[in-house]
C-alpha atoms as a PDB file:
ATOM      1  CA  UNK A   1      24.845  18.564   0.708  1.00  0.00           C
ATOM      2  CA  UNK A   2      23.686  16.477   3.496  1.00  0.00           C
ATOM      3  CA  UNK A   3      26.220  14.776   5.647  1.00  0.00           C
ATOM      4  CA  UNK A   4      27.041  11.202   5.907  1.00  0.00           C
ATOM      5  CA  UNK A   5      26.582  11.260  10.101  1.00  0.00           C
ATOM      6  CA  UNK A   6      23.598   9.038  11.318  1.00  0.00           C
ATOM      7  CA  UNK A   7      20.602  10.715  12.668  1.00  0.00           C
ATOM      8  CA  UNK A   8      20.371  10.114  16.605  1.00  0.00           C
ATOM      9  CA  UNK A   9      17.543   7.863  18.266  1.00  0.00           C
ATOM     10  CA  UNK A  10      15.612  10.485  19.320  1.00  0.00           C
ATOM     11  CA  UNK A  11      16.081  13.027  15.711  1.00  0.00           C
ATOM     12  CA  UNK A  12      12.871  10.444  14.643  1.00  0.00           C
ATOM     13  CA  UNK A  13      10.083   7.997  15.531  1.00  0.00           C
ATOM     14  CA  UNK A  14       8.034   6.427  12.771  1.00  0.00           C
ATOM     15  CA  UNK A  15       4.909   4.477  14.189  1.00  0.00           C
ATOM     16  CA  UNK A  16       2.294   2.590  12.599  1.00  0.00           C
ATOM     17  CA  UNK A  17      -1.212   2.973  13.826  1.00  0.00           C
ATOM     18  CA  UNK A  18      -4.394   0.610  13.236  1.00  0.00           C
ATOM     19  CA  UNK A  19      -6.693   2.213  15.788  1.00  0.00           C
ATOM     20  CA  UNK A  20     -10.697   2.440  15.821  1.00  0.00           C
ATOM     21  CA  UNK A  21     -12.858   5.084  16.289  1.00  0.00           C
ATOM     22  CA  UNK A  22     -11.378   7.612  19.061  1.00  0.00           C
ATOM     23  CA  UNK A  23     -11.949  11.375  20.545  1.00  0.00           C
ATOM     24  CA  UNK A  24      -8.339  12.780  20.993  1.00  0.00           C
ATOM     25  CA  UNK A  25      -8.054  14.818  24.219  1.00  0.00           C
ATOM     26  CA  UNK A  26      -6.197  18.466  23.685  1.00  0.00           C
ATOM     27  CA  UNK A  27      -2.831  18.091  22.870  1.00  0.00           C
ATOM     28  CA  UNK A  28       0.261  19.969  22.576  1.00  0.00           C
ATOM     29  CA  UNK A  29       2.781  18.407  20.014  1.00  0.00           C
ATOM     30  CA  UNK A  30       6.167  18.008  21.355  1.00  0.00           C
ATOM     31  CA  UNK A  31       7.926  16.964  17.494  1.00  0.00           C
ATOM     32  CA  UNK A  32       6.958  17.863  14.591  1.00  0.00           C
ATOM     33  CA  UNK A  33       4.489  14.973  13.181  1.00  0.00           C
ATOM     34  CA  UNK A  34       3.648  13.659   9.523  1.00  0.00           C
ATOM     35  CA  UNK A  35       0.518  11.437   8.800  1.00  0.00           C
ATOM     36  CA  UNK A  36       0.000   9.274   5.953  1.00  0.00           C
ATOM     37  CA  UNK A  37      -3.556   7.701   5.594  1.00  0.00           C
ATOM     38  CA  UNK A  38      -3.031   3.925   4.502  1.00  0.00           C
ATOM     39  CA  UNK A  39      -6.856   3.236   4.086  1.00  0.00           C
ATOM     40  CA  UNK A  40     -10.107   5.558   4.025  1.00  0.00           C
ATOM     41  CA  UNK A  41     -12.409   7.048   3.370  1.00  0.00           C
ATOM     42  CA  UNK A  42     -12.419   7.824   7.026  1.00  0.00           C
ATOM     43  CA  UNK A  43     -13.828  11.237   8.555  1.00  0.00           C
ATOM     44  CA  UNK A  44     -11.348  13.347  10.623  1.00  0.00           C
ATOM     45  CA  UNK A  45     -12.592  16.141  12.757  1.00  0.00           C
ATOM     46  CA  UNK A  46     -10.441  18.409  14.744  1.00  0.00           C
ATOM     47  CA  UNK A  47     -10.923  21.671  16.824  1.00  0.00           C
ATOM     48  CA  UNK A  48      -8.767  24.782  17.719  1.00  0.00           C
ATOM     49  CA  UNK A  49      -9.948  27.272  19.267  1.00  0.00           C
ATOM     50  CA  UNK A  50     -13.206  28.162  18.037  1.00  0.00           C
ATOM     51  CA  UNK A  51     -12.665  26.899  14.787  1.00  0.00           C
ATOM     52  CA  UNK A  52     -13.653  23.155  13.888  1.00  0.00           C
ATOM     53  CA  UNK A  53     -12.544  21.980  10.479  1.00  0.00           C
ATOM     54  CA  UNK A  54     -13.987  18.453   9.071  1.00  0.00           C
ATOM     55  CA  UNK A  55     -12.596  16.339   6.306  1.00  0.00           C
ATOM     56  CA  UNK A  56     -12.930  13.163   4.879  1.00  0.00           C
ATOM     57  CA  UNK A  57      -8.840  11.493   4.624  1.00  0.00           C
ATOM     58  CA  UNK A  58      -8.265   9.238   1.779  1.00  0.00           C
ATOM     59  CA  UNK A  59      -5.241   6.641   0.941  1.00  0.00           C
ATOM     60  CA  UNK A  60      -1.874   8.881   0.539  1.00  0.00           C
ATOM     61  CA  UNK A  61      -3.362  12.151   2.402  1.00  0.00           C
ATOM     62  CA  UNK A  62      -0.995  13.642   4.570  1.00  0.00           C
ATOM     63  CA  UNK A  63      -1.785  15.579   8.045  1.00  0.00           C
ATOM     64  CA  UNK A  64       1.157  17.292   9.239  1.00  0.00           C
ATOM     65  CA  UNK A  65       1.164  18.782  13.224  1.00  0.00           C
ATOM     66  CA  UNK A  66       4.060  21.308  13.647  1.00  0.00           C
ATOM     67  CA  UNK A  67       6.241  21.321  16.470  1.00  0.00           C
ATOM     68  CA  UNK A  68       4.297  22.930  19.603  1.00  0.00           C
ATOM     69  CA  UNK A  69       1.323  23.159  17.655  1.00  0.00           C
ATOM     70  CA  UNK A  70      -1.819  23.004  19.836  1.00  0.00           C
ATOM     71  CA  UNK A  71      -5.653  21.354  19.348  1.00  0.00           C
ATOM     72  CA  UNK A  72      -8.573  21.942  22.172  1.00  0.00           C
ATOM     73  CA  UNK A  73      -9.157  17.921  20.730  1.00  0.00           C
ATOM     74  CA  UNK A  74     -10.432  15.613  17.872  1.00  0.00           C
ATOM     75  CA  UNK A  75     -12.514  12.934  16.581  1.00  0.00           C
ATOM     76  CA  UNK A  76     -11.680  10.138  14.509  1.00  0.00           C
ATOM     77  CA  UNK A  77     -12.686   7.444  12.779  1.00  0.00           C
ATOM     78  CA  UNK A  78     -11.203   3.861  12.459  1.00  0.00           C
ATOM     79  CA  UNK A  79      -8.108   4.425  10.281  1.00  0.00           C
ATOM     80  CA  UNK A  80      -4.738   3.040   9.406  1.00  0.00           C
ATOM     81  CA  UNK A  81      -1.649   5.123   8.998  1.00  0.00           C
ATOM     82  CA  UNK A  82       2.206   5.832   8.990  1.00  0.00           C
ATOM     83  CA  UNK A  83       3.096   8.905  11.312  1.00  0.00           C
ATOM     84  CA  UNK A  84       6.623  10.354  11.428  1.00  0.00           C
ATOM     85  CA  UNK A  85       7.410  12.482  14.732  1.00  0.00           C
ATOM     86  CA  UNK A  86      10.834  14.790  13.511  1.00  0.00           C
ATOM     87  CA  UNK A  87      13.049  16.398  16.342  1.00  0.00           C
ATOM     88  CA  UNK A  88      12.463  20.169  16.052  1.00  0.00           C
ATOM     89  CA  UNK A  89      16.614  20.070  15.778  1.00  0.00           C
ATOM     90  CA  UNK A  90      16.003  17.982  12.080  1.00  0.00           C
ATOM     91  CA  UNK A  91      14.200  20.707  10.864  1.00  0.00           C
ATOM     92  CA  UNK A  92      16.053  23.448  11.756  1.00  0.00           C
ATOM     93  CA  UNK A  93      19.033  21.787  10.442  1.00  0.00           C
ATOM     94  CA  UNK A  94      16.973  21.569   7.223  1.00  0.00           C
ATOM     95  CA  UNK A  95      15.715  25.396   7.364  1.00  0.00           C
ATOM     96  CA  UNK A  96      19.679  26.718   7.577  1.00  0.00           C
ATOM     97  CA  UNK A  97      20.751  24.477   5.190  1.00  0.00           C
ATOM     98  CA  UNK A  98      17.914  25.950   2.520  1.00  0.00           C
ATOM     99  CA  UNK A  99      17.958  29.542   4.109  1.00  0.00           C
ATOM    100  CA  UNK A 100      14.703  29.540   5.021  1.00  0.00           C
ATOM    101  CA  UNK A 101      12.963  30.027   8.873  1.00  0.00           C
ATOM    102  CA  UNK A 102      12.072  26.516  10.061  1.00  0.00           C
ATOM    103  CA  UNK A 103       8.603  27.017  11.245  1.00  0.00           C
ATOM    104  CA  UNK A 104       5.957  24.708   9.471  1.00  0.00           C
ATOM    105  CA  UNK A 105       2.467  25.339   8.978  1.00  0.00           C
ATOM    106  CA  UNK A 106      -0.685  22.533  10.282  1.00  0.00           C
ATOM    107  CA  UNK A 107      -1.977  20.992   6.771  1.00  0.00           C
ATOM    108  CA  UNK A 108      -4.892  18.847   7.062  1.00  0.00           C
ATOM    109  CA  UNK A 109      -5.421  15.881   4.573  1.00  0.00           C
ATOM    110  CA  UNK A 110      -2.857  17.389   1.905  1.00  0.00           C
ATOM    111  CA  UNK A 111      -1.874  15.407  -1.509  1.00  0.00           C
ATOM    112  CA  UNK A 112       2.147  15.232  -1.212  1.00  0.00           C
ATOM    113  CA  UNK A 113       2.961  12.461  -3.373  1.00  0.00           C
ATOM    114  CA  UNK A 114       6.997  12.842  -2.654  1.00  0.00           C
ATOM    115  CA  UNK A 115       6.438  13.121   1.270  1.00  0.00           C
ATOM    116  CA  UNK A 116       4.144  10.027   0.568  1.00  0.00           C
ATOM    117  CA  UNK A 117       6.226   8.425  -1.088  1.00  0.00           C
ATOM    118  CA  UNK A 118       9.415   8.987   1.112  1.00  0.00           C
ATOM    119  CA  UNK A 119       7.731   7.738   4.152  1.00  0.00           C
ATOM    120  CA  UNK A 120       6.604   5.015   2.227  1.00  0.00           C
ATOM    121  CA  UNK A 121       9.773   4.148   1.469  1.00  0.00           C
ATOM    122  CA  UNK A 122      11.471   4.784   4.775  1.00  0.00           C
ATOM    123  CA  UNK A 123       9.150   1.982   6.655  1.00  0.00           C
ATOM    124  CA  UNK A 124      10.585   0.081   4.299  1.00  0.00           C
ATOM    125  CA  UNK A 125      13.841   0.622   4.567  1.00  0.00           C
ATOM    126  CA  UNK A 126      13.205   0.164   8.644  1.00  0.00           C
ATOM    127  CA  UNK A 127      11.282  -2.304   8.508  1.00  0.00           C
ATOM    128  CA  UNK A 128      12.936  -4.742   5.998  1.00  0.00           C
ATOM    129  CA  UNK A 129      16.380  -4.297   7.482  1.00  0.00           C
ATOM    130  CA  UNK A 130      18.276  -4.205   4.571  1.00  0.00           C
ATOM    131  CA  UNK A 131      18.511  -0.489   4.343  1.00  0.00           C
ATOM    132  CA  UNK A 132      21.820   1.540   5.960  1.00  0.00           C
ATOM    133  CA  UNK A 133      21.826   3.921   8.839  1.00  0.00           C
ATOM    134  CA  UNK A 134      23.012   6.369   5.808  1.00  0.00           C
ATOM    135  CA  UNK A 135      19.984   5.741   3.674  1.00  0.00           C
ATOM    136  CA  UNK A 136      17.701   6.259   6.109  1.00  0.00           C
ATOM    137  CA  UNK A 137      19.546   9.499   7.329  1.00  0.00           C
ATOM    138  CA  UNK A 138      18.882  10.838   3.526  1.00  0.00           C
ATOM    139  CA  UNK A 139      15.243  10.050   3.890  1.00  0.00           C
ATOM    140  CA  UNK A 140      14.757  11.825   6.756  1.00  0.00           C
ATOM    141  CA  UNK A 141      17.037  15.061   5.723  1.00  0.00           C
ATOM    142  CA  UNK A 142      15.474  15.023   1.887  1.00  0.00           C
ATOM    143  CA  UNK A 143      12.262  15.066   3.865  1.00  0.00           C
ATOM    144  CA  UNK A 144      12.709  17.384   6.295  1.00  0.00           C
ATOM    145  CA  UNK A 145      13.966  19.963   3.733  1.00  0.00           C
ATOM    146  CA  UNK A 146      11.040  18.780   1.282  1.00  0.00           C
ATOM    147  CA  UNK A 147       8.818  20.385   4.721  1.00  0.00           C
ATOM    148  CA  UNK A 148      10.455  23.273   5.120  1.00  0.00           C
ATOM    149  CA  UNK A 149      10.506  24.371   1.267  1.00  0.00           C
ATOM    150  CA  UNK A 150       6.670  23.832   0.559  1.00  0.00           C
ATOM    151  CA  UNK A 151       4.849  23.716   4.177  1.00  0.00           C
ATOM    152  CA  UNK A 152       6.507  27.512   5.510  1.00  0.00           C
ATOM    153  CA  UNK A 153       4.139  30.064   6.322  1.00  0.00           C
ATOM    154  CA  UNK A 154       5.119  31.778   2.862  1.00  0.00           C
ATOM    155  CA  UNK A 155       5.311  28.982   0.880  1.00  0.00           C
ATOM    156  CA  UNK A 156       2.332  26.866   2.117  1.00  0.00           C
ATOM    157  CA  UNK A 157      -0.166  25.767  -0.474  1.00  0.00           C
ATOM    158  CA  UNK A 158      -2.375  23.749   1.428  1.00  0.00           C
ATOM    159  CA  UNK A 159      -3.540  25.999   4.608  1.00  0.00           C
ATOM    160  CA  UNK A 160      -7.370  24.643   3.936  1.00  0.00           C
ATOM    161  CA  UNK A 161      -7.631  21.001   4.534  1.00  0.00           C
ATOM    162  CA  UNK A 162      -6.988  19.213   1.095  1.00  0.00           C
ATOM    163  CA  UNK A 163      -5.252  21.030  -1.518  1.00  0.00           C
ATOM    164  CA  UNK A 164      -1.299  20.598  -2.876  1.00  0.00           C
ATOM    165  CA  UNK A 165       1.807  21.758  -1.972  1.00  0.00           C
ATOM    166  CA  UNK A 166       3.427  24.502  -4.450  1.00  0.00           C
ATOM    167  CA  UNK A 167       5.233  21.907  -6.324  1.00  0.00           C
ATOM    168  CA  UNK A 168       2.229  19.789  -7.539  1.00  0.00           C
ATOM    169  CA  UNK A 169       0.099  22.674  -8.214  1.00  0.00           C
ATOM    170  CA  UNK A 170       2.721  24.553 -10.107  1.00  0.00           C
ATOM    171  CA  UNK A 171       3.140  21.105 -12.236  1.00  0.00           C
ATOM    172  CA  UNK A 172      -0.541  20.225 -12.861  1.00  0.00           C
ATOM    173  CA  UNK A 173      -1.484  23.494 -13.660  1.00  0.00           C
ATOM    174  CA  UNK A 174       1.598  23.468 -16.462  1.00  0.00           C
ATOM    175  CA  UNK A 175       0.273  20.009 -17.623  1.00  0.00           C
ATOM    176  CA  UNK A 176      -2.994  21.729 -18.223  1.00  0.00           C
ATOM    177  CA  UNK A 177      -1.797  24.937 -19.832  1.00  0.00           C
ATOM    178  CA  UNK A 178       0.168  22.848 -22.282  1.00  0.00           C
ATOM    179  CA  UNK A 179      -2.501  20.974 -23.357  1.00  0.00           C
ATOM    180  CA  UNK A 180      -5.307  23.444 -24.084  1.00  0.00           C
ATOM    181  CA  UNK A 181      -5.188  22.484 -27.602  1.00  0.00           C
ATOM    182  CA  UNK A 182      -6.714  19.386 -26.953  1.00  0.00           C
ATOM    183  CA  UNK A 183      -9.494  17.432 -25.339  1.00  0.00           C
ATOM    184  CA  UNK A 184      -7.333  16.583 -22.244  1.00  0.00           C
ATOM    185  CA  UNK A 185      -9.341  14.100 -19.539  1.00  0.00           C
ATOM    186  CA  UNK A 186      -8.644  14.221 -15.701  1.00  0.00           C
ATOM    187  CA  UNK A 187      -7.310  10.807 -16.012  1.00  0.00           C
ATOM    188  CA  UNK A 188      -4.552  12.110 -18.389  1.00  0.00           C
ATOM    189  CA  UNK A 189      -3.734  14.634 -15.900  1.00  0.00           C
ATOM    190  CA  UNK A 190      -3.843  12.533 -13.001  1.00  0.00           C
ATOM    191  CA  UNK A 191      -1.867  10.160 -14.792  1.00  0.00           C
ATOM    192  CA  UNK A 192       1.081  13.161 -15.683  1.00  0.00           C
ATOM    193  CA  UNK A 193       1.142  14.008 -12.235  1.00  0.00           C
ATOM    194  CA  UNK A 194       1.051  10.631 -10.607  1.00  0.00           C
ATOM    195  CA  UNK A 195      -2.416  11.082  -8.649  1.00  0.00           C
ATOM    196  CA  UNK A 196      -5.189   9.334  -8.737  1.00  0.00           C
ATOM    197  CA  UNK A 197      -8.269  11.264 -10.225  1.00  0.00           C
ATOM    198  CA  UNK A 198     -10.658  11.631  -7.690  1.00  0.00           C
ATOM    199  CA  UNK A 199      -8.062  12.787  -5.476  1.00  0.00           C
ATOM    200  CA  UNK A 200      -6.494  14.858  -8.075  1.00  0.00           C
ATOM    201  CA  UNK A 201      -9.787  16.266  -8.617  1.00  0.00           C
ATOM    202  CA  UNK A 202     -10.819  17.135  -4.870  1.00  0.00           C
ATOM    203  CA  UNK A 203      -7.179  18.427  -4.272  1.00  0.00           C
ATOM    204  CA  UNK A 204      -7.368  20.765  -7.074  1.00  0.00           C
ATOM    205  CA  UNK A 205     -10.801  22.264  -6.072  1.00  0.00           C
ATOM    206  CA  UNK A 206      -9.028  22.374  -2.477  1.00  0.00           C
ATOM    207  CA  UNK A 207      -5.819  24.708  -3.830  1.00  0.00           C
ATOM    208  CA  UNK A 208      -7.813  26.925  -6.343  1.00  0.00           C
ATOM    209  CA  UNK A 209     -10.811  27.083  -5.725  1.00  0.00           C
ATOM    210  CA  UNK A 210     -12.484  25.730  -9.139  1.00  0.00           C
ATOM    211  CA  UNK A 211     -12.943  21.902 -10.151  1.00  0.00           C
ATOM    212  CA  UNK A 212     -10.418  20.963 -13.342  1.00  0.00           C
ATOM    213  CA  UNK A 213     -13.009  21.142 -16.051  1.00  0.00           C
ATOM    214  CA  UNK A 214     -14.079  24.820 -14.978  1.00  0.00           C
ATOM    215  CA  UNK A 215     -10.340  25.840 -14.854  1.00  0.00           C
ATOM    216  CA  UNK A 216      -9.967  24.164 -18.324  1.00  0.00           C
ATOM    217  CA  UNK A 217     -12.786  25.593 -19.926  1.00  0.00           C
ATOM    218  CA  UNK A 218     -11.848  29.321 -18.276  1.00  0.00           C
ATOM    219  CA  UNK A 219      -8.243  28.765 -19.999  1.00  0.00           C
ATOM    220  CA  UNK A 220      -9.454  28.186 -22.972  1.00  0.00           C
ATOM    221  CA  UNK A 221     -12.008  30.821 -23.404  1.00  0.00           C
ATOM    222  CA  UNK A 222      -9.127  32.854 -22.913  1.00  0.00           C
ATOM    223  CA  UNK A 223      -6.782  31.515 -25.443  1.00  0.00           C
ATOM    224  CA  UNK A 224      -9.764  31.829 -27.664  1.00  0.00           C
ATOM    225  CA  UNK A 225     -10.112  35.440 -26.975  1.00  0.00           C
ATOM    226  CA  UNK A 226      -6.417  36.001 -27.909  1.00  0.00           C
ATOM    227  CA  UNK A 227      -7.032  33.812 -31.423  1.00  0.00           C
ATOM    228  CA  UNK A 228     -10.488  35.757 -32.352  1.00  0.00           C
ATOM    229  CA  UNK A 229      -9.135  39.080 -32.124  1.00  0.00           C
ATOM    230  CA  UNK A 230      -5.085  38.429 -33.602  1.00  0.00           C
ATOM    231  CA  UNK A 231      -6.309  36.041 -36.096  1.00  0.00           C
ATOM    232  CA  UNK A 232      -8.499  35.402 -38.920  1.00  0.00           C
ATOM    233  CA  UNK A 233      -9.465  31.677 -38.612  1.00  0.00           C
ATOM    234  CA  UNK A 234     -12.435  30.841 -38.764  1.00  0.00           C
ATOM    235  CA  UNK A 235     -14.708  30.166 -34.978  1.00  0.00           C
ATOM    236  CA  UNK A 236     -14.507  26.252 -35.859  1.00  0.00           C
ATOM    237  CA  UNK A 237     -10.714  26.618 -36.142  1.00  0.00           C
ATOM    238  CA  UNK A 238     -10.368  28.289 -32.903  1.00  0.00           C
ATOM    239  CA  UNK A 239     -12.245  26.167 -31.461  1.00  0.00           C
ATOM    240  CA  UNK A 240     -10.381  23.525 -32.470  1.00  0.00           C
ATOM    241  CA  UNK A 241      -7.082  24.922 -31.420  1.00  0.00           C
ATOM    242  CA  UNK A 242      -8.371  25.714 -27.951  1.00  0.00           C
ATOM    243  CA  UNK A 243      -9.523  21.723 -27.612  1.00  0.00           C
ATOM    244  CA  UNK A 244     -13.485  21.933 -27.923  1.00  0.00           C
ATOM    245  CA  UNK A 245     -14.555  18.560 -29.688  1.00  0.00           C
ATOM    246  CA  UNK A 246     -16.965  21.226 -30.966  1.00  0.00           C
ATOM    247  CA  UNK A 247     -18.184  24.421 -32.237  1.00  0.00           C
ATOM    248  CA  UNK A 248     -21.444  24.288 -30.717  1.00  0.00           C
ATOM    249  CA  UNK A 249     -19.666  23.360 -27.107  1.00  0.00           C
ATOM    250  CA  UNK A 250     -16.919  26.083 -27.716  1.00  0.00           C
ATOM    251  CA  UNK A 251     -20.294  28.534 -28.666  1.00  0.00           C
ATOM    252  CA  UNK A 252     -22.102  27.605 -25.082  1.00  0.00           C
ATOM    253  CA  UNK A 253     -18.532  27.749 -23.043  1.00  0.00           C
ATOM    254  CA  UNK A 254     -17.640  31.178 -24.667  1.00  0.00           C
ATOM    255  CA  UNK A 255     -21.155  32.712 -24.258  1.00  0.00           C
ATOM    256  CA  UNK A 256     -21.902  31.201 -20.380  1.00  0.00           C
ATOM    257  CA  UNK A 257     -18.136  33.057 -19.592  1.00  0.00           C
ATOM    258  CA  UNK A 258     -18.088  36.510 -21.600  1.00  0.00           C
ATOM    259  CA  UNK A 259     -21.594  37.113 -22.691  1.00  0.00           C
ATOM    260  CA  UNK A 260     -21.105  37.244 -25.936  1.00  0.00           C
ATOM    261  CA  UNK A 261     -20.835  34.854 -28.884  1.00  0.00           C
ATOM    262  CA  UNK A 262     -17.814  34.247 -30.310  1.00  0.00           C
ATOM    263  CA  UNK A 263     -18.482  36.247 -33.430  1.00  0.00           C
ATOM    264  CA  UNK A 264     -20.085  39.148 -31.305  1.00  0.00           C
ATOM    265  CA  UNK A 265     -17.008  39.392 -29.621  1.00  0.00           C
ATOM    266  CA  UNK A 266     -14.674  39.086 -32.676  1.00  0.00           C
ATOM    267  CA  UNK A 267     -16.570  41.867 -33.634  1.00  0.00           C
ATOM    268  CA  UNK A 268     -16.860  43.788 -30.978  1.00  0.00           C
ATOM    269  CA  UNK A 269     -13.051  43.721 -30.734  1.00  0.00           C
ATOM    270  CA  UNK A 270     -12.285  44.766 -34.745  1.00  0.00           C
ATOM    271  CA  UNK A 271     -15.026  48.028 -33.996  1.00  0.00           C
ATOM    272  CA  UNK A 272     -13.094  49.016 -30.588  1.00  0.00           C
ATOM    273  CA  UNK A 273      -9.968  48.920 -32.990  1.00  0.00           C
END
């Protein structure tokens, strides 16, 4: 339960940036600190180490920059964008109230749309002074503990730039699942899941690996395989229950990922058995 105390000066510092094109020197961070984009596309390039990692940040992506967390320097293009510096004591306050060790992981140009929209709504509560000390404290706790639940070391989602936290993935990926027996679009699931499509898109690629349709079509080859060999409807039934719009697509799908046409493998199966 989070306390009704006020959150000291220096717990938080929420700035907003309009800035043009500019190479970042290297950097140690000294808070822990949370980017929204507010415009884009703008290219972000940043380098630790010998690794370099480039990514194009849209409207809503988050960057976050733990607490001590080093870069040998960066390059970036004109941008707008909120950015939330947390006391390292805000988080650990979070991580023993949750049970869980406060150290957060860098994510580069994640799709968070609670942080988002928390931040969102904490410049507003700052900015249009009508909000209390107390409201503000529960943005920054429900925020802090949002970090420490889905942006730990074992619970991180999103260690590739782009990609979801835990939450969202677990959520889209249900949305999908449950509606396999349909002809479900990417703006229906964007839609569920409150993201826009082309960022739903590009973050789902990001997390698994696959673009929506292939994970679609890969589910429901597989529910397919389950109806041809426990059932006895016909190929344009199961195809219809697995959402083709038709037995010729469901044919190509099927074949392209087994192999074998759907009868072939219906058969195939009832010999084995």
């Amino acid at each position: 339960m989070i306390g009704s105390r006020l959150l000291q000066p220096v717990d938080f510092i929420l700035e907003h940036h309009r800035q043009s094109s500019i190479a970042v020197l290297p950097q140690s961070f000294l808070m822990h600190s949370i980017s929204i984009q507010l415009d884009g596309p703008s290219k972000f390039e940043v380098w630790c180490s010998e690794k370099r990692t480039r990514v194009t940040l849209r409207r809503g992506d988050m960057t976050i920059a733990p607490y001590r967390f080093s870069i040998d320097g960066a390059y970036v293009e004109p941008c707008e964008f909120l950015q939330l510096h947390l006391s390292p004591s805000v988080i650990d306050r979070a991580a023993s109230e949750v049970g869980r060790p406060p150290a957060i992981v860098p994510v580069l140009g994640a799709v968070d749309s609670l942080a988002e929209q928390t931040i969102y709504q904490l410049e507003e509560e700052l900015t249009s002074r009508r909000g209390t000390g107390k409201y503000v404290n529960l943005l920054i706790e429900t925020l802090a503990t949002h970090l420490v639940k889905y942006y730990a070391e074992e619970t991180c989602t999103t260690k590739e730039a782009g990609g979801f936290p835990k939450y969202l993935l677990e959520t889209t990926l249900d949305y999908i699942n449950r509606g396999l027996d349909r002809n479900l679009s990417i703006e229906e699931i964007a839609l569920a899941v409150g993201i826009e499509p082309a960022r739903l898109a590009r973050a789902f690629r990001a997390s698994t690996g696959r673009s929506i349709n292939r994970y679609l079509n890969e589910r429901r080859v597989e529910e397919a395989k389950i109806l041809l060999t426990k059932s006895e409807v016909s190929i344009a039934e199961v195809a219809r229950r697995v959402g083709f719009d038709s037995e010729e697509r469901f044919r190509i799908s099927f074949r392209r990922r087994t192999g074998q046409t759907p009868a072939a493998y219906r058969g195939s199966d009832e010999i084995k058995s």
